[in-house]
Protein backbone atom coordinates (compact mmCIF):
# COMPACT_ATOMS: atom_id res chain seq x y z
CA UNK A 1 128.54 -61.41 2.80
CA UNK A 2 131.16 -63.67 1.38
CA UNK A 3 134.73 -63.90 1.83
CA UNK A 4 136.85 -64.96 -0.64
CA UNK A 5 140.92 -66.01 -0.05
CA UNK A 6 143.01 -64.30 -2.50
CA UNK A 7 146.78 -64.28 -1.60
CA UNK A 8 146.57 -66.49 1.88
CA UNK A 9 144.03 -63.21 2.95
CA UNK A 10 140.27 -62.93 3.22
CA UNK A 11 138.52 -60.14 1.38
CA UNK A 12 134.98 -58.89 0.94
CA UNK A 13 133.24 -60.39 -2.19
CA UNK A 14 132.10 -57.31 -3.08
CA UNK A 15 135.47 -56.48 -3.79
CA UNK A 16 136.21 -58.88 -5.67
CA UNK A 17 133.14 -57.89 -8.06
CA UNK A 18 134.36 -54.64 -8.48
CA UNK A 19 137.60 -55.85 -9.95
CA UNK A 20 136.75 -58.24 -12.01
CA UNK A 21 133.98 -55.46 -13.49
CA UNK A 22 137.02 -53.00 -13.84
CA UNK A 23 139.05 -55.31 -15.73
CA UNK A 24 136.17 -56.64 -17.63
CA UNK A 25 135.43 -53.26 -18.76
CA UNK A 26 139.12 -52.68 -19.81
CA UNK A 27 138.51 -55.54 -22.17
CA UNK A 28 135.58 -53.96 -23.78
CA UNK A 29 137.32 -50.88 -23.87
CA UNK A 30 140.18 -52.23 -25.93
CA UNK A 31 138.06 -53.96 -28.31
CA UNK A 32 135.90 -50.70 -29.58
CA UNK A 33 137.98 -51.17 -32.99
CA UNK A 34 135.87 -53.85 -34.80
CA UNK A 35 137.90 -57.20 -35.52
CA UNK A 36 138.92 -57.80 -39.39
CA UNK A 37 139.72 -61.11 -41.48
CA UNK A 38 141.08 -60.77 -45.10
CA UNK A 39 140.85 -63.88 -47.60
CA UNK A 40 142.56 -64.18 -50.66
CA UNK A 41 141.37 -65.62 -54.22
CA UNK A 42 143.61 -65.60 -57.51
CA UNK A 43 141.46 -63.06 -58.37
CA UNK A 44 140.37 -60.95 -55.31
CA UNK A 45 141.50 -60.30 -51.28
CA UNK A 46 138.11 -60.12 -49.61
CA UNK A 47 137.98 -58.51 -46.18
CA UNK A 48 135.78 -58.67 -43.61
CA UNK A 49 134.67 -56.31 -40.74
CA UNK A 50 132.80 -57.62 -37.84
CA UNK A 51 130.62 -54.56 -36.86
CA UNK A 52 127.47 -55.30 -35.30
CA UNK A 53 124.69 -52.99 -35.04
CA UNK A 54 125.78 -50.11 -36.90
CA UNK A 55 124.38 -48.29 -39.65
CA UNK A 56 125.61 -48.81 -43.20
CA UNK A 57 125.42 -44.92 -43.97
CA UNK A 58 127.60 -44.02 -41.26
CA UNK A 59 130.67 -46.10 -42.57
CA UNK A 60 133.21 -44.20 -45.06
CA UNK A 61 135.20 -46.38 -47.71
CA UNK A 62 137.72 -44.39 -49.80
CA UNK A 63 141.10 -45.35 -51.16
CA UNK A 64 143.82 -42.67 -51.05
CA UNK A 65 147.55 -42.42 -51.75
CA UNK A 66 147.44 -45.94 -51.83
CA UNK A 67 145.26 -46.99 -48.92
CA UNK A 68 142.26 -48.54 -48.60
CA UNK A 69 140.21 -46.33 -45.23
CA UNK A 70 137.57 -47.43 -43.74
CA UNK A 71 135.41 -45.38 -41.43
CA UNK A 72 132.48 -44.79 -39.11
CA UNK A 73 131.57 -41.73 -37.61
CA UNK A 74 129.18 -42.14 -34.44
CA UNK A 75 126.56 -39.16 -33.24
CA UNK A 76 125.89 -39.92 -30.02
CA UNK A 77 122.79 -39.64 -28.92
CA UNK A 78 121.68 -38.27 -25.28
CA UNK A 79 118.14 -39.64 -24.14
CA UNK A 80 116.65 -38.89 -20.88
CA UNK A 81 114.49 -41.59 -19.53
CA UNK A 82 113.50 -42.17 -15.86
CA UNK A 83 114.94 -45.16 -15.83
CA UNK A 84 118.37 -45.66 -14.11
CA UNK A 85 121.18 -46.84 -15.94
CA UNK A 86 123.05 -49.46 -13.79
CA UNK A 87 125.24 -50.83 -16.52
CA UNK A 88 125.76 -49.58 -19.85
CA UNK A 89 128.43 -51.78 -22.42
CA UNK A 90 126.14 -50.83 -25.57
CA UNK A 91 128.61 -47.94 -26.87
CA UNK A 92 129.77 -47.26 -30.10
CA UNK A 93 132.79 -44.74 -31.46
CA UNK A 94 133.83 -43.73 -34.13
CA UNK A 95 136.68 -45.13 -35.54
CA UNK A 96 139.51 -45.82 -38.47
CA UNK A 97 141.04 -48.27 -39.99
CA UNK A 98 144.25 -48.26 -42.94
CA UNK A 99 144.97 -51.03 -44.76
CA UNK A 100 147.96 -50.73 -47.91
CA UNK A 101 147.03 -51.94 -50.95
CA UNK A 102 148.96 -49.90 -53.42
CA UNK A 103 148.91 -51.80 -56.80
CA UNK A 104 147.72 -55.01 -56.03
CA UNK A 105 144.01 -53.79 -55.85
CA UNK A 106 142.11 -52.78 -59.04
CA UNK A 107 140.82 -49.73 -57.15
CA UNK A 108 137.77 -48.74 -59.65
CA UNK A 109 136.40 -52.06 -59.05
CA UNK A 110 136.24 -52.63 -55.21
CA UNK A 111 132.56 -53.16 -53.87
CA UNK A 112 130.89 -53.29 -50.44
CA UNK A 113 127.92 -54.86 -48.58
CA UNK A 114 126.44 -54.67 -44.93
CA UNK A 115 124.93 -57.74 -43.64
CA UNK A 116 123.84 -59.65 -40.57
CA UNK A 117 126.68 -56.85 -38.47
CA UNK A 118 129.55 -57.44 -41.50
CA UNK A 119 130.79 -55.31 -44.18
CA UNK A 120 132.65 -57.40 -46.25
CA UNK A 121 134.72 -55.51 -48.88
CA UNK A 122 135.75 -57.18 -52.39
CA UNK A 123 138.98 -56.20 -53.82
CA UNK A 124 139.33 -57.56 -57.00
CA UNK A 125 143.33 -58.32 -57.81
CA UNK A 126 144.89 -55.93 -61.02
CA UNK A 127 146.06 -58.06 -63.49
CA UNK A 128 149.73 -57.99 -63.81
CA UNK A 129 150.99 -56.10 -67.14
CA UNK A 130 152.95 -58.33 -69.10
CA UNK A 131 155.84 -56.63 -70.68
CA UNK A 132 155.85 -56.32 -74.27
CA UNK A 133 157.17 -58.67 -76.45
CA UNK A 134 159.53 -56.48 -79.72
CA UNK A 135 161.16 -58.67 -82.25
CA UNK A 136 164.10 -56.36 -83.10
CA UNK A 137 165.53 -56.76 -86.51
CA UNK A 138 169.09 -57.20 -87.41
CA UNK A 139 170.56 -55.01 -90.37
């Protein structure tokens, strides 16, 4: 067994382990939201969800009140197997994310694709209404 000096004191390896696994698995925890980057274009924003291993007809895209939603709703799944489970990281919630886009997306024309564990959303840009132009007579 090894002993490891933490703090001018000796403590079981072991020990050690076990914290650094608790702390690691905090991490994990945390990060069950999937990351997102957004680009932007004259024309579009284009954002990007890292979500690997999910399925594409679990995720939910709508845009309401303003806001673009994006969703996946997990089953899980119980199997029984003989085998022991030791360590398990391989989960995956559900989850929700907002983002405001109010008039500066052309709502009716946003698309979405799955691929290689990324849905990457196009949000094409409305164009901005010029104000109208009235030559006004003088009498």
């Amino acid at each position: 067994m090894t002993l490891v000096k933490m703090n001018n004191r000796p403590f079981n390896r072991h020990f050690s382990d076990l914290f650094d696994e608790l702390f690691n698995m905090q991490t994990v925890e945390q990060n069950k939201i999937p990351a997102v980057n957004i680009s932007e274009t004259d024309q579009a924003f284009q954002l990007q969800l890292f979500a690997p291993g999910l399925k594409k007809e679990l995720f939910t895209i709508k845009v309401e009140d303003g806001n673009l939603n994006i969703g996946y709703e997990h089953k899980s799944e119980q199997k029984t197997e003989n085998n022991k489970v030791v360590r398990n990281e391989f989960s995956y919630k559900s989850f929700k994310r907002s983002f405001h886009i109010a008039d500066l997306v052309d709502a009716d024309q946003i698309s979405a694709q799955y691929q290689d564990g990324v849905l990457t959303l196009n949000l094409p840009k409305t164009q901005p209404v010029q104000p109208a132009i009235k030559q006004i007579a003088i009498q």
